[in-house]
Protein backbone atom coordinates (compact mmCIF):
# COMPACT_ATOMS: atom_id res chain seq x y z
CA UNK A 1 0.00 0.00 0.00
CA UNK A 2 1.87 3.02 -1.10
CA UNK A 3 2.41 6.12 1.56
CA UNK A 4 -0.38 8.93 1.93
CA UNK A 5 2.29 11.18 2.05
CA UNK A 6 3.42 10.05 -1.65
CA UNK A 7 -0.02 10.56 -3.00
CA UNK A 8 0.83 14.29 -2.27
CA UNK A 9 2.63 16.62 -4.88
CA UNK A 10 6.09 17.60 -3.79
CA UNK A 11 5.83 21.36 -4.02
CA UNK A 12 2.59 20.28 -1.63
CA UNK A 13 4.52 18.46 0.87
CA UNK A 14 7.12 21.08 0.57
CA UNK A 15 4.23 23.34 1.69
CA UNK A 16 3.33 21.07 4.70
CA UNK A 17 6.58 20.71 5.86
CA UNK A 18 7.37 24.66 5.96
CA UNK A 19 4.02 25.18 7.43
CA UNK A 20 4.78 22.34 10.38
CA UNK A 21 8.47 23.71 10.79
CA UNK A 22 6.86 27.22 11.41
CA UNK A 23 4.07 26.06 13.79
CA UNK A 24 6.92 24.36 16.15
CA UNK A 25 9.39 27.48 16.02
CA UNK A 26 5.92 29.68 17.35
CA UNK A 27 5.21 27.49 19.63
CA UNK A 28 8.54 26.94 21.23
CA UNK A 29 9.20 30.97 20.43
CA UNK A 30 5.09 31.27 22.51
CA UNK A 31 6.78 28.95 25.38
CA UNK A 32 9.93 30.96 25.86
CA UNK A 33 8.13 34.28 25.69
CA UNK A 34 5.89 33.00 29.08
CA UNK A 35 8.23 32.08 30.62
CA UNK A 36 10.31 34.84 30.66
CA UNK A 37 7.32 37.08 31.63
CA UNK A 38 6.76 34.97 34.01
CA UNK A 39 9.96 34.76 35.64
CA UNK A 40 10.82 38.38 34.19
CA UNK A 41 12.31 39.36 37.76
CA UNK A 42 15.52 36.67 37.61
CA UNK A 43 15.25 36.99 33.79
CA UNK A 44 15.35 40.50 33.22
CA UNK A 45 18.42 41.04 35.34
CA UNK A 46 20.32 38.47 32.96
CA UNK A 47 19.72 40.48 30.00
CA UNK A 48 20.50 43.65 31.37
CA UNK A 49 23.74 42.40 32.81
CA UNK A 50 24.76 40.87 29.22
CA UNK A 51 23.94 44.12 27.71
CA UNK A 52 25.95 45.84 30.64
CA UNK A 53 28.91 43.65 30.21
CA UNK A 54 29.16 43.94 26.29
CA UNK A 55 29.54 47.49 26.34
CA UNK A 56 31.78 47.18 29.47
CA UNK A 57 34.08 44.43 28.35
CA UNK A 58 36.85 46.56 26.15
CA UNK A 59 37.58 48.21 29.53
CA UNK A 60 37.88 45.39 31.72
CA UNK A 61 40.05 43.63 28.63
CA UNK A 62 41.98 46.67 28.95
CA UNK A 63 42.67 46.15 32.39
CA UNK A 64 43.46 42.73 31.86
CA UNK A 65 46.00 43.75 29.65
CA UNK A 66 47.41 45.90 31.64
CA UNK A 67 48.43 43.19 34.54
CA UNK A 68 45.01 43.84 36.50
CA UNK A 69 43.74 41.00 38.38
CA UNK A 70 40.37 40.04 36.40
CA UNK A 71 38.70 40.11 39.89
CA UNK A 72 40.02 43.34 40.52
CA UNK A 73 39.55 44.31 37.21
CA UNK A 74 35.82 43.02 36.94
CA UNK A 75 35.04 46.07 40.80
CA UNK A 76 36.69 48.59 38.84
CA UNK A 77 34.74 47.88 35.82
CA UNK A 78 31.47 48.09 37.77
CA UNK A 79 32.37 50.76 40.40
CA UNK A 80 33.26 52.80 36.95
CA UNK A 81 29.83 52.41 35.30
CA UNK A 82 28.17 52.98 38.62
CA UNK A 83 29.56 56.38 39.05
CA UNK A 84 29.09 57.17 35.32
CA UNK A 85 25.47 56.05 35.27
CA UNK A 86 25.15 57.57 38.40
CA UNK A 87 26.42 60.93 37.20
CA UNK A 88 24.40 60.77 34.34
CA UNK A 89 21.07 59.90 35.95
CA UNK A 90 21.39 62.92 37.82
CA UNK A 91 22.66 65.40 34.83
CA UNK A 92 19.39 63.90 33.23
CA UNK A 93 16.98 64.20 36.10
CA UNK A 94 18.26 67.58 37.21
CA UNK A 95 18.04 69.12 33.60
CA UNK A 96 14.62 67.36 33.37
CA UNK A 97 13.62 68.69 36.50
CA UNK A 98 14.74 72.10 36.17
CA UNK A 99 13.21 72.33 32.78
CA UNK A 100 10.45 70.25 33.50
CA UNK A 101 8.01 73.32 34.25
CA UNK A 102 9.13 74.78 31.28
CA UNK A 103 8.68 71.83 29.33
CA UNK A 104 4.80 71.59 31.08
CA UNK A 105 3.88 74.65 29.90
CA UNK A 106 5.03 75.06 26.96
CA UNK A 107 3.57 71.86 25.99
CA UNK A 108 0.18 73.13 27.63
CA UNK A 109 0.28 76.24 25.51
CA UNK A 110 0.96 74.04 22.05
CA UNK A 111 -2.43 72.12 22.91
CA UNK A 112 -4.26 75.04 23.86
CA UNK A 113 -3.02 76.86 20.64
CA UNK A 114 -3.76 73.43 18.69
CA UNK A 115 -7.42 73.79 20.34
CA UNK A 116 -8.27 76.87 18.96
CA UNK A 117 -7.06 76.09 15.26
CA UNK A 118 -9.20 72.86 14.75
CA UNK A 119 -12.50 73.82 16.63
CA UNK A 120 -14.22 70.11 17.71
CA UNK A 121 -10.92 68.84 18.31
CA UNK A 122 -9.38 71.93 20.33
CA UNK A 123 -13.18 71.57 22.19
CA UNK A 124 -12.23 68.54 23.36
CA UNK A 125 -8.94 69.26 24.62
CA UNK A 126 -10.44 71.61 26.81
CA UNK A 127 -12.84 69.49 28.03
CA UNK A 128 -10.20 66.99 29.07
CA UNK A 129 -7.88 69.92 30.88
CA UNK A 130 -10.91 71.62 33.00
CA UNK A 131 -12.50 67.46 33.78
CA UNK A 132 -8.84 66.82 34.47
CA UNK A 133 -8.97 67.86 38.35
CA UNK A 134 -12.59 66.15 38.66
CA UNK A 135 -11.84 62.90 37.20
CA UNK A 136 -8.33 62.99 39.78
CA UNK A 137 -10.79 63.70 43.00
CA UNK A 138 -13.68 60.84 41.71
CA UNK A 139 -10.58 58.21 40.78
CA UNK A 140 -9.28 59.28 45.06
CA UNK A 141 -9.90 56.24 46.15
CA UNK A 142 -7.39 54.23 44.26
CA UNK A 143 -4.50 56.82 44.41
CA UNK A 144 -3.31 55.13 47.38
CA UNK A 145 -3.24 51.68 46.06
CA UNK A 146 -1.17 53.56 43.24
CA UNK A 147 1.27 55.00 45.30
CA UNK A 148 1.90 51.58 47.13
CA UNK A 149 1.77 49.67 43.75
CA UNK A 150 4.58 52.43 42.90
CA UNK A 151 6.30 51.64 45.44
CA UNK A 152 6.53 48.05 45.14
CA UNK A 153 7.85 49.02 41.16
CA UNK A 154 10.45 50.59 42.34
CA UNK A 155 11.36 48.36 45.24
CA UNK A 156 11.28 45.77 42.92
CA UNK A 157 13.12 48.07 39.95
CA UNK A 158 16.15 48.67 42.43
CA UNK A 159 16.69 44.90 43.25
CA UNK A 160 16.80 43.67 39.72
CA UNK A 161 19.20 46.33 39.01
CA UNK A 162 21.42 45.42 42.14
CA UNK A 163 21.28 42.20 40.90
CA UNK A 164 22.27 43.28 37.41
CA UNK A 165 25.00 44.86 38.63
CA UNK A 166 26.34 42.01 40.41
CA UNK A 167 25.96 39.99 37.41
CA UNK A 168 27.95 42.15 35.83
CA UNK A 169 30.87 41.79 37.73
CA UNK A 170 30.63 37.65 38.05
CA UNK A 171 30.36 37.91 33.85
CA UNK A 172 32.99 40.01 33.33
CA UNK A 173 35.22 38.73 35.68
CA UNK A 174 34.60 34.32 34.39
CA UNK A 175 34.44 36.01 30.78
CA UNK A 176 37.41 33.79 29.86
CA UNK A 177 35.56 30.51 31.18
CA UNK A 178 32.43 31.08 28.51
CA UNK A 179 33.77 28.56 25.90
CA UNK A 180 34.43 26.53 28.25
CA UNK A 181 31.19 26.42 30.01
CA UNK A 182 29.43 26.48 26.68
CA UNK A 183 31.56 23.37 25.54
CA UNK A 184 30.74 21.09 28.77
CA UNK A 185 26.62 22.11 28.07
CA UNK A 186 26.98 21.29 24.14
CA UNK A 187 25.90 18.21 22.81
CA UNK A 188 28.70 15.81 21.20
CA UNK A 189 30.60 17.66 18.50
CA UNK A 190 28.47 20.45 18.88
CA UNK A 191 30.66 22.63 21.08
CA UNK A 192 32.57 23.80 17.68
CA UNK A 193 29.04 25.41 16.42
CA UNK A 194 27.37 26.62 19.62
CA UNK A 195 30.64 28.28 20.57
CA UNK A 196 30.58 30.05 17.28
CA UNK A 197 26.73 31.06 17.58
CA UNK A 198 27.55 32.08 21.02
CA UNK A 199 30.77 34.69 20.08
CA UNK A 200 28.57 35.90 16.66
CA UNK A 201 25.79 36.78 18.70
CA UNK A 202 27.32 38.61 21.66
CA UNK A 203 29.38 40.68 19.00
CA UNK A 204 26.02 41.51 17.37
CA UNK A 205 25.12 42.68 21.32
CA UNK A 206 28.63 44.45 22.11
CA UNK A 207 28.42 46.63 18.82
CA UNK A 208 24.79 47.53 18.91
CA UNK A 209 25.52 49.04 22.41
CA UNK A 210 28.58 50.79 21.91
CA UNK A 211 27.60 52.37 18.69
CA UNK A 212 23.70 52.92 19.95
CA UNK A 213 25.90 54.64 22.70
CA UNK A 214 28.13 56.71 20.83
CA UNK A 215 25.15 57.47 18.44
CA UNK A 216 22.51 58.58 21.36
CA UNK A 217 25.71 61.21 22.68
CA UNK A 218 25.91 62.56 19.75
CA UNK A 219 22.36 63.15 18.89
CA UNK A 220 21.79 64.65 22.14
CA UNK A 221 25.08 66.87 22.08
CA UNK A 222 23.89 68.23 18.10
CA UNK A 223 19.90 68.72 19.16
CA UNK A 224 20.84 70.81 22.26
CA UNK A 225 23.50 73.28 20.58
CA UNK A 226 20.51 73.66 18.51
CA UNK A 227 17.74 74.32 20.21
CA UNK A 228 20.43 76.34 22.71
CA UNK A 229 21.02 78.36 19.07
CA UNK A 230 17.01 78.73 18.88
CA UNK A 231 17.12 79.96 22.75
CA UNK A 232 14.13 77.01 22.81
CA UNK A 233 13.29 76.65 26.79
CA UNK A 234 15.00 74.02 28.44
CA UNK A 235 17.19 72.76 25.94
CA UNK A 236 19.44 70.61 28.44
CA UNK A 237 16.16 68.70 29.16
CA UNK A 238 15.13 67.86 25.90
CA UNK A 239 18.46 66.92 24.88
CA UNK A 240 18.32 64.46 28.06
CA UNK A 241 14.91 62.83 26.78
CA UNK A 242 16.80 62.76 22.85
CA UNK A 243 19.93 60.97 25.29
CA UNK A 244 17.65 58.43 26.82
CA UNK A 245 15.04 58.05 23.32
CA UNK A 246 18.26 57.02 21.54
CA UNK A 247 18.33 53.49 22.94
CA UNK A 248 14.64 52.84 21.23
CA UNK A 249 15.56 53.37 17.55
CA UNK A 250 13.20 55.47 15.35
CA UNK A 251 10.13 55.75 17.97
CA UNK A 252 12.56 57.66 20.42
CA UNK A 253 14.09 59.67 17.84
CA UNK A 254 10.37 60.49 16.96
CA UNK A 255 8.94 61.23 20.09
CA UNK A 256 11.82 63.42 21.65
CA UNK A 257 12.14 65.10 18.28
CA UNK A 258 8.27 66.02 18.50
CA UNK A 259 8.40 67.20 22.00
CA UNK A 260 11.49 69.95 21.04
CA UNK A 261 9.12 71.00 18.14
CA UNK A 262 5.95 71.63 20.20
CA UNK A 263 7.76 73.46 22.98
CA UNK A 264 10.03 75.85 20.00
CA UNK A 265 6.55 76.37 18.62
CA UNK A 266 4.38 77.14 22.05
CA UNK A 267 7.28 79.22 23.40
CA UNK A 268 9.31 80.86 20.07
CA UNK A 269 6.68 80.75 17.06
CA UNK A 270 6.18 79.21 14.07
CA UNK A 271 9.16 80.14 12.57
CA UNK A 272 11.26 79.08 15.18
CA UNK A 273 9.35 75.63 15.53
CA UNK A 274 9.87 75.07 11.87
CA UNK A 275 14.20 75.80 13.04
CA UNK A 276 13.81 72.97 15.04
CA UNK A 277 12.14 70.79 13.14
CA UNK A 278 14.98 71.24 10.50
CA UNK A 279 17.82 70.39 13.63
CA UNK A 280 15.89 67.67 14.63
CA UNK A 281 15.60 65.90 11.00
CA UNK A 282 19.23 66.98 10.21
CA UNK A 283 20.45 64.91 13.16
CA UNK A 284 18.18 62.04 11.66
CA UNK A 285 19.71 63.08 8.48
CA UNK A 286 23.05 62.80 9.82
CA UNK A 287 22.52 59.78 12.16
CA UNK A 288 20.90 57.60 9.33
CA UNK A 289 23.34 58.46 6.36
CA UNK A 290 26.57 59.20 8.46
CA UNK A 291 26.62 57.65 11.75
CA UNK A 292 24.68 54.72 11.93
CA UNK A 293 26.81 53.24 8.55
CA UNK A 294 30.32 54.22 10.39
CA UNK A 295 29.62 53.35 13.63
CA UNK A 296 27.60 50.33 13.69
CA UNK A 297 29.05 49.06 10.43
CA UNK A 298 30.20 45.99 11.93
CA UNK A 299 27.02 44.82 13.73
CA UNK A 300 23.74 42.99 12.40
CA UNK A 301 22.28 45.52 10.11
CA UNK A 302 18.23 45.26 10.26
CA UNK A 303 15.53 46.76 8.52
CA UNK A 304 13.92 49.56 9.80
CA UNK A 305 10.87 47.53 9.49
CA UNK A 306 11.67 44.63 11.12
CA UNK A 307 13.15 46.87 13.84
CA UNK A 308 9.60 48.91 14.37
CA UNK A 309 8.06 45.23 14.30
CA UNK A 310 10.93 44.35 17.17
CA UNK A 311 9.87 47.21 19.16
CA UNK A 312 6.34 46.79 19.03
CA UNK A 313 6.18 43.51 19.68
CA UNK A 314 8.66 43.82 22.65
CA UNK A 315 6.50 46.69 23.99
CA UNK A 316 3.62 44.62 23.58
CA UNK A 317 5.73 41.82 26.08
CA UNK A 318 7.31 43.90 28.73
CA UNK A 319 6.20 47.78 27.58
CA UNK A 320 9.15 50.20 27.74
CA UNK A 321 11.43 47.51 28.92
CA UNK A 322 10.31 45.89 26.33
CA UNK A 323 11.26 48.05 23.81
CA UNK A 324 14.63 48.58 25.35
CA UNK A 325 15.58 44.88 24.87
CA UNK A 326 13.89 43.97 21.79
CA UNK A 327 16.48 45.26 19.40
CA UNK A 328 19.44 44.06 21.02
CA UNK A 329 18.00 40.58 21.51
CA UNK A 330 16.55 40.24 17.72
CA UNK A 331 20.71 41.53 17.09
CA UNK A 332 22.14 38.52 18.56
CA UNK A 333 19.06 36.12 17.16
CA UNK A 334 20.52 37.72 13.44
CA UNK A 335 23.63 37.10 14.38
CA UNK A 336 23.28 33.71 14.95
CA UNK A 337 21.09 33.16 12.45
CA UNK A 338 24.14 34.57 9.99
CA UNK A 339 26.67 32.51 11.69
CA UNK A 340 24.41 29.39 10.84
CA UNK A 341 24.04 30.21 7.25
CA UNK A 342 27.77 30.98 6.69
CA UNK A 343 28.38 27.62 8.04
CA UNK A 344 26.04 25.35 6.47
CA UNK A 345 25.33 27.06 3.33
CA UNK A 346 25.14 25.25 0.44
CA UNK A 347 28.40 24.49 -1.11
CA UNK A 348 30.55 25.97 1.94
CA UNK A 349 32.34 23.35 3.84
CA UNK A 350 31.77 24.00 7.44
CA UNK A 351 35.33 25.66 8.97
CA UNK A 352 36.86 24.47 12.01
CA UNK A 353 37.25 27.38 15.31
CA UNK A 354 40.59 29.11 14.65
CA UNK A 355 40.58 29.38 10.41
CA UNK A 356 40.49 32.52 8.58
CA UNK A 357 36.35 32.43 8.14
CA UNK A 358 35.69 31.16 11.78
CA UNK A 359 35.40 33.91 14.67
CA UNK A 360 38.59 34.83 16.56
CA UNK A 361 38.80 33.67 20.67
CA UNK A 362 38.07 36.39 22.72
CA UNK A 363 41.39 38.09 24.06
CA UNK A 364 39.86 38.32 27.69
């Protein structure tokens, strides 16, 4: 009795088998989604302390070099980025807060001046400003579950980043003992490959963050000599929020760029609005065009659709954090997924670790 399967065309079970290959990659994709928003408080802290250590590790390798015990090496690292993120967090909150008011009502005055060009619309934005102080008194009752839910965030915020942190040393400092580890896990001749996917995908990570980096200093550096130019209200502030908005391509650009628009257009005019806009899309200019081809030219280059997709999708996860990860993690899945297809496509014998084609040990 001949197969069922045979009666089938072959383009057909082609079909079928594509179809069946995709179902099992969403479903085992579906699983490991749940379970890392499930277990997004021991998870979280991983992936922030990989994306901490790839754009630390040059300076602890430096150290290295320069006859620094890796333990040593590994507090000095982290005591380092403490004080820098530190520092920064507090340039960024203090500009934000002392041009926050500024910000406020500038904004405010951009809606109200919105309201009275479009009639309905600018009718309802009223509406919502004077029901604004009702609807705060009748919702009362659950600003104190609010506040404590708030304060069980940020309870909660501060010990994954602690943790994170202390991650960060143990990764940097056992850096050296990765293959290693990775070899012992891998299946039976496998340790070549996974070894391989491993390296290619945490260089996809370590040059997305240095260059997003480098990129997000000098967007925010260029838009606030700008708007500084424009004598825009709290420039220092909005280049903060174009500083922070640079770690979640496009939409950040976007949204930061808007806000320094409506506030040169509530607070300087029309004219001056229309300065800023052109600042704001000659940094994109610049950033698209220059910057992001220099600087990140050696890391996964995506689409800018498949990066919005990223983002949305990873907002629809774990919202801003969400968004934060999702590009760096889809980096490393592309740079696996590269390191795959260089070694098993067709016609390319697969390369042993240490020839020309294969990825070089890590100095550290």
């Amino acid at each position: 009795m001949p197969d069922s399967a045979a009666l089938l065309p072959r383009p057909a079970r082609r079909v079928a088998a594509w179809c069946a290959l995709v179902l099992l990659v969403a479903g085992v994709g579906w699983v490991v989604v749940r379970l890392c928003v499930e277990l997004k408080t021991a998870v979280v802290p991983v992936l922030l302390a990989l994306l901490g250590t790839a754009l630390l590790r040059p300076l602890h390798r430096r150290l290295v070099r320069a006859h620094v015990h890796r333990s040593l090496a590994a507090a000095l690292t982290c005591v380092a980025v403490v004080a820098v993120v530190g520092g920064a967090v507090y340039i960024v909150v203090a500009a934000l807060i002392d041009s926050g008011e500024q910000i406020t009502a500038s904004l405010r005055d951009a809606a109200e001046s919105i309201a009275e060009h479009f009639g309905a619309a600018g009718t309802s934005l009223d509406d919502i400003a004077s029901n604004a102080r009702g609807l705060l008194s009748r919702f009362g009752s659950t600003a104190a579950s609010g506040v404590i839910s708030g304060v069980s965030v940020v309870g909660e915020t501060i010990a994954m980043a602690v943790l994170a942190l202390l991650l960060v040393f143990f990764f940097l400092r056992d850096s050296h003992m990765a293959a290693a580890t990775l070899r012992s896990l891998a299946p039976k001749g496998g340790g070549d490959v996974l070894e391989a996917m491993a390296r290619r995908a945490f260089q996809a990570v370590e040059g997305f963050m240095r260059g997003t980096t480098l990129i997000a200093l000098i967007d925010s550096v260029c838009i606030t000599v700008g708007l500084l130019v424009l004598d825009v209200p709290g420039a220092f502030g909005l280049g903060a929020l174009v500083l922070v908005g640079a770690y979640i391509p496009y939409l950040g650009a976007f949204v930061s760029g808007a806000v320094a628009v409506l506030v040169a257009l509530a607070d300087r005019g029309f004219v001056i609005a229309l300065w800023a806009l052109g600042v704001v899309l000659a940094v994109q200019v610049l950033e698209g065009h220059v910057l992001q081809p220099v600087i990140q030219s050696r890391t996964v280059q995506m689409h800018p659709a498949v990066v919005m997709v990223t983002i949305t999708a990873g907002a629809s996860v774990a919202g801003i954090l969400g968004m934060l990860l999702a590009v760096p993690v889809t980096a490393a899945a592309f740079g696996v997924l590269h390191e795959l297809r260089a070694r098993y496509a067709p016609g390319k014998p697969s390369e042993p670790p240490g020839s020309p084609g294969s990825p070089e040990p890590s100095p550290s």
